[in-house]
Protein backbone atom coordinates (compact mmCIF):
# COMPACT_ATOMS: atom_id res chain seq x y z
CA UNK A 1 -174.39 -14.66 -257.25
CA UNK A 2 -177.70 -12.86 -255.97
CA UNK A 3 -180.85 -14.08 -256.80
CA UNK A 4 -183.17 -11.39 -257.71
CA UNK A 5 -186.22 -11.43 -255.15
CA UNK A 6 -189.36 -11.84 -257.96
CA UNK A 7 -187.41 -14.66 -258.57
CA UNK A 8 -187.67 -16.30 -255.37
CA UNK A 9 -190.80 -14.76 -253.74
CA UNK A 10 -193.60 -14.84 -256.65
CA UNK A 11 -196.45 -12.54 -254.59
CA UNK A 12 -195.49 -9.12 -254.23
CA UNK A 13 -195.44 -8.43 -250.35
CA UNK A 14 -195.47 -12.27 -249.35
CA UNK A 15 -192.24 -13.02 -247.77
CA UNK A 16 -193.72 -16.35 -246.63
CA UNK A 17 -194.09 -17.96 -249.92
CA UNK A 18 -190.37 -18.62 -252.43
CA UNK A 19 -190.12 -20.65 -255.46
CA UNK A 20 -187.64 -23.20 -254.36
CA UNK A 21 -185.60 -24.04 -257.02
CA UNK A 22 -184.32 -20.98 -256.50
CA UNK A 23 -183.11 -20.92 -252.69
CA UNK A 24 -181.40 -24.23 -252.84
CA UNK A 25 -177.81 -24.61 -252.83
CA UNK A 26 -177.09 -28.43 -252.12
CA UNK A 27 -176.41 -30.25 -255.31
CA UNK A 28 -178.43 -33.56 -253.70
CA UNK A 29 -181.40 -31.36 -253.36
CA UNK A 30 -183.08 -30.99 -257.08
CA UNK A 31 -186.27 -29.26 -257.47
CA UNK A 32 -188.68 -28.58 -260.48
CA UNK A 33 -189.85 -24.85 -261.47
CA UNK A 34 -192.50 -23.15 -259.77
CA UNK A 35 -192.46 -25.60 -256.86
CA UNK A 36 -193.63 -23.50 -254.28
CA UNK A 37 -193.08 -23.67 -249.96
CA UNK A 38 -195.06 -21.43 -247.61
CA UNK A 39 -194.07 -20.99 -243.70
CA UNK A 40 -195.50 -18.56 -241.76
CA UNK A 41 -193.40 -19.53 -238.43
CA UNK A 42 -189.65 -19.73 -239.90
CA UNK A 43 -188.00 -18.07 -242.43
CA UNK A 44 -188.73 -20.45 -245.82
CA UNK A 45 -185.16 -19.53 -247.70
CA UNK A 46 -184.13 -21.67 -245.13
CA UNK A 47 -185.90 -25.05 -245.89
CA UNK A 48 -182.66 -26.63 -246.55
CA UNK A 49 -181.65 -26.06 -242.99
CA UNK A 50 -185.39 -26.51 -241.90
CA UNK A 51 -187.21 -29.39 -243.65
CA UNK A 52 -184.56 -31.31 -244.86
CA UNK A 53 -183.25 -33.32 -242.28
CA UNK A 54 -180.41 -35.97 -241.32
CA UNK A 55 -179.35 -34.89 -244.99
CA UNK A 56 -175.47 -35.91 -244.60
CA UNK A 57 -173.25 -35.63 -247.29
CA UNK A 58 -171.91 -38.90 -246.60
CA UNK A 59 -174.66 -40.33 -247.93
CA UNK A 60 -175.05 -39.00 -250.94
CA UNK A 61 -178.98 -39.58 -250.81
CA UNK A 62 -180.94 -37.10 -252.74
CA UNK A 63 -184.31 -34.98 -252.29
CA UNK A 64 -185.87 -34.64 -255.69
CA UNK A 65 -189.23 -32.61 -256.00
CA UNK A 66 -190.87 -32.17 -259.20
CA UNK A 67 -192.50 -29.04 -261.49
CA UNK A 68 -195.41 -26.97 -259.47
CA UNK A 69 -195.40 -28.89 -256.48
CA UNK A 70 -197.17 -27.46 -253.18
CA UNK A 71 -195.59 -27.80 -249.81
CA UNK A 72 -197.13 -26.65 -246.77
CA UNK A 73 -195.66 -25.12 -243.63
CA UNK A 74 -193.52 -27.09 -241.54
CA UNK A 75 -193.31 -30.42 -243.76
CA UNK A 76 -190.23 -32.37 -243.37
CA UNK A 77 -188.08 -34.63 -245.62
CA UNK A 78 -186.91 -36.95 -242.84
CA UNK A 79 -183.52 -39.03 -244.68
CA UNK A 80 -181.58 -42.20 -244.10
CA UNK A 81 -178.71 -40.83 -241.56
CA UNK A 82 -181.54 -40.51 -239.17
CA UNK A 83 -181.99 -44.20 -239.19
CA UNK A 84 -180.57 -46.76 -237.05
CA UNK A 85 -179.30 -50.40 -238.44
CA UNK A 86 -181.96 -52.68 -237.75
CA UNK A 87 -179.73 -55.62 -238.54
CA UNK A 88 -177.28 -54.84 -236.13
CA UNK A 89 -177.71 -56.60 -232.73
CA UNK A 90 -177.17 -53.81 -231.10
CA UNK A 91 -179.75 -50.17 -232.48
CA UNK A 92 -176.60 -47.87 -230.94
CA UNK A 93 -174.81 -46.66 -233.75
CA UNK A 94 -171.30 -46.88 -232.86
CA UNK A 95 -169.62 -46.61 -236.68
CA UNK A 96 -170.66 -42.91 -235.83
CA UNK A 97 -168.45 -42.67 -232.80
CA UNK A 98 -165.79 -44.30 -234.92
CA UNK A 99 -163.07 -42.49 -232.87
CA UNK A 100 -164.18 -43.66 -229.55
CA UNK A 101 -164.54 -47.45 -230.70
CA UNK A 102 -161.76 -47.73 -233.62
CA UNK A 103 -163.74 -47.77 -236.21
CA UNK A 104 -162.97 -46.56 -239.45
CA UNK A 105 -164.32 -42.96 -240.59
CA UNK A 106 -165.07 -44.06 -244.61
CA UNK A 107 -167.51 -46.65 -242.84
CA UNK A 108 -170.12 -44.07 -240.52
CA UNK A 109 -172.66 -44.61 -243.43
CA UNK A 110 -172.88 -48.43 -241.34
CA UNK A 111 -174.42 -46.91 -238.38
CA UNK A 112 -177.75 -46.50 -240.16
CA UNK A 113 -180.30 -48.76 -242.47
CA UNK A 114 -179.81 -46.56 -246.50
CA UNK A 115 -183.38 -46.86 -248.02
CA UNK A 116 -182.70 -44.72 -250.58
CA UNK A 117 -183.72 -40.84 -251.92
CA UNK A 118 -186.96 -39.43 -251.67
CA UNK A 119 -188.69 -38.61 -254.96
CA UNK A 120 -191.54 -36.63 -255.30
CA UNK A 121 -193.37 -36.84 -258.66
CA UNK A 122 -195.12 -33.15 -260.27
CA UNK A 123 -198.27 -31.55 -259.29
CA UNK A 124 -197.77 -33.14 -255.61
CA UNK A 125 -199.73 -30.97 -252.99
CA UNK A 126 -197.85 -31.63 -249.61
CA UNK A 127 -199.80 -30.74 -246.29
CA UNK A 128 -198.75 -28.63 -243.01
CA UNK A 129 -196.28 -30.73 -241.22
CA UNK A 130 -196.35 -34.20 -243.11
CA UNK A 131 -193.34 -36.13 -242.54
CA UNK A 132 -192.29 -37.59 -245.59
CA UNK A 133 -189.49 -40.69 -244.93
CA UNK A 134 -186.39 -42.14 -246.88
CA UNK A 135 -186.31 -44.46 -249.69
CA UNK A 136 -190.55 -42.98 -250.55
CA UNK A 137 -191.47 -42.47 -254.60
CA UNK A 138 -194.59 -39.78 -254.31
CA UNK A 139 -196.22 -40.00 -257.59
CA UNK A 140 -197.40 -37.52 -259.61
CA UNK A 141 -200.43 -35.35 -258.45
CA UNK A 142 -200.82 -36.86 -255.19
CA UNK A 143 -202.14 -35.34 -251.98
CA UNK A 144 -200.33 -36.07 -248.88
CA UNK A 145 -203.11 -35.33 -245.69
CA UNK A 146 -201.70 -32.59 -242.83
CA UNK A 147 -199.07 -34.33 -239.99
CA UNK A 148 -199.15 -37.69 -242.19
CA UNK A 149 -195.65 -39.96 -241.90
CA UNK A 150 -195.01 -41.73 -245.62
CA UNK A 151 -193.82 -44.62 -244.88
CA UNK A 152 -194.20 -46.22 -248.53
CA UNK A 153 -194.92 -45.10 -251.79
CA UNK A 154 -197.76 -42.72 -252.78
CA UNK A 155 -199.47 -44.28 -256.51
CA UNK A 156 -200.25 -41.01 -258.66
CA UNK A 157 -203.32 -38.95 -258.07
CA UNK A 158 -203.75 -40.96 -254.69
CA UNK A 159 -204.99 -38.91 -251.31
CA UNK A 160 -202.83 -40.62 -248.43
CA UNK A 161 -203.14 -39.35 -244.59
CA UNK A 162 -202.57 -40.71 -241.00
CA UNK A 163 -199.40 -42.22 -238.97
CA UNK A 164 -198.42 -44.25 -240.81
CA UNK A 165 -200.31 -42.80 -243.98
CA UNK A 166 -202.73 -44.52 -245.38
CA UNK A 167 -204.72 -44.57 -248.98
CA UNK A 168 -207.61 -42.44 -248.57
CA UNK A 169 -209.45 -42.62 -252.16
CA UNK A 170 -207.76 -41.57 -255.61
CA UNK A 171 -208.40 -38.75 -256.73
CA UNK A 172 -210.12 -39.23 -260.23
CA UNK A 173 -210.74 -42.42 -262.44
CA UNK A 174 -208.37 -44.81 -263.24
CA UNK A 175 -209.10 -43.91 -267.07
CA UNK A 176 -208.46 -39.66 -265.86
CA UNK A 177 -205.30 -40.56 -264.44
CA UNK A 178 -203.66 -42.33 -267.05
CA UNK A 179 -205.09 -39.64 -269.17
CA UNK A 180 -203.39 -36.86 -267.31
CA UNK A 181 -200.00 -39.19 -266.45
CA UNK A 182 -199.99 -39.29 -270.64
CA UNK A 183 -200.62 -35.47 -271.17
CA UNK A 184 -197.69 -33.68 -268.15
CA UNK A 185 -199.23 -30.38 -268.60
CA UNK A 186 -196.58 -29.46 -266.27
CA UNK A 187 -193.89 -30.15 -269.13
CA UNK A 188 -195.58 -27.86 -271.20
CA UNK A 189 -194.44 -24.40 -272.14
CA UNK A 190 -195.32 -21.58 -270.10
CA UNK A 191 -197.39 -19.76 -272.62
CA UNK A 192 -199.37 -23.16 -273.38
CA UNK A 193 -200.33 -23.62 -269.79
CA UNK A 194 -200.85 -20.20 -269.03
CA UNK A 195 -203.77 -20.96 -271.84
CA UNK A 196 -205.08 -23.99 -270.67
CA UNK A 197 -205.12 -22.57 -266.90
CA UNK A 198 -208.90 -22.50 -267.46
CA UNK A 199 -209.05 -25.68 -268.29
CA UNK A 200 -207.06 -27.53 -265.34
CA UNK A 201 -208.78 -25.36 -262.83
CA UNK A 202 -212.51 -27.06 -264.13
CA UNK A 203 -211.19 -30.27 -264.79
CA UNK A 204 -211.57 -30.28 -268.76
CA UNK A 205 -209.52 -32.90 -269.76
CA UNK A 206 -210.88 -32.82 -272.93
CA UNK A 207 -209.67 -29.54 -273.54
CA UNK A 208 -206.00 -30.53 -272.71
CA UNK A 209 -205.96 -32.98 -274.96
């Protein structure tokens, strides 16, 4: 089935900028509306091939991205086939060459430490090249810094950057987050937000209430 373009490019004349939802094909990949990606070096229908990375079916890990998310050129969601066991005595993966050593096949997924899928929460602005690593929970509204490596959990609303990345400052009150963690504007109905635009854009919490 063909996806209209204005479904998957939302500026007329931007071929740099897709919604998506609606490029992805991989069932383990699951991504909220109007969750946008911009590249201006490769092509961005092709993020699957692109950006998500060491993604092996084997695993059955999964990429989940939330409702009007932002993600910048060239960021990567870096998964747990492109680990190594650390528990092993030995970092070589060898249940990968399973033919060479006479290994079983069913057991490759051995070869490598599983941390898990990478979740990113709604409203999560994601900057030019950040690197964002297995087994990390990205809360909502977060703000991952350009070229940062997540290494652990973002908290909501929380500005991380650096190798590994670090907590910068939160982004509003402790009292404004739980506020806007209890209202998910971004569940909302179209025609609601598209009235309360206004509103989020000057920080009127009030208002959403």
């Amino acid at each position: 089935m063909t996806i209209p373009e204005k479904n998957i490019y939302p500026r007329t004349g931007d071929k740099q900028t897709i919604y998506l939802k609606n490029v992805i094909s991989n069932p383990n990949i699951i991504i909220g509306e109007y969750t946008m990606y911009n590249d201006f070096v490769n092509d961005p229908t092709l993020f699957e091939k692109n950006n998500v990375l060491y993604h092996y079916p084997i695993n059955y890990d999964k990429l989940i991205i939330g409702k009007f998310c932002s993600i910048a050129c060239g960021a990567r969601f870096l998964f747990n086939s492109a680990n190594h066991s650390l528990s092993s005595l030995s970092s070589y993966p060898f249940p990968l060459f399973y033919e060479e050593w006479g290994l079983q096949r069913e057991n490759v997924a051995d070869a490598w430490d599983n941390k898990g899928d990478i979740v990113i929460g709604n409203d999560v602005w994601i900057g030019y090249e950040a690197v964002i690593l297995a087994g990390v929970t990205i809360g909502d509204g977060a703000i991952i810094g350009t070229r940062a490596v997540v290494t652990k959990d973002v908290p909501p609303y929380t500005i991380v950057g650096g190798i590994p990345a670090k907590a910068i400052r939160k982004r509003y009150s402790d009292k404004v987050i739980s506020e806007l963690l209890h209202i998910k504007w971004w569940n909302w109905e179209k025609q609601k937000i598209s009235k309360n635009i206004k509103a989020i854009q000057q920080g009127n919490i009030q208002q959403l209430k």
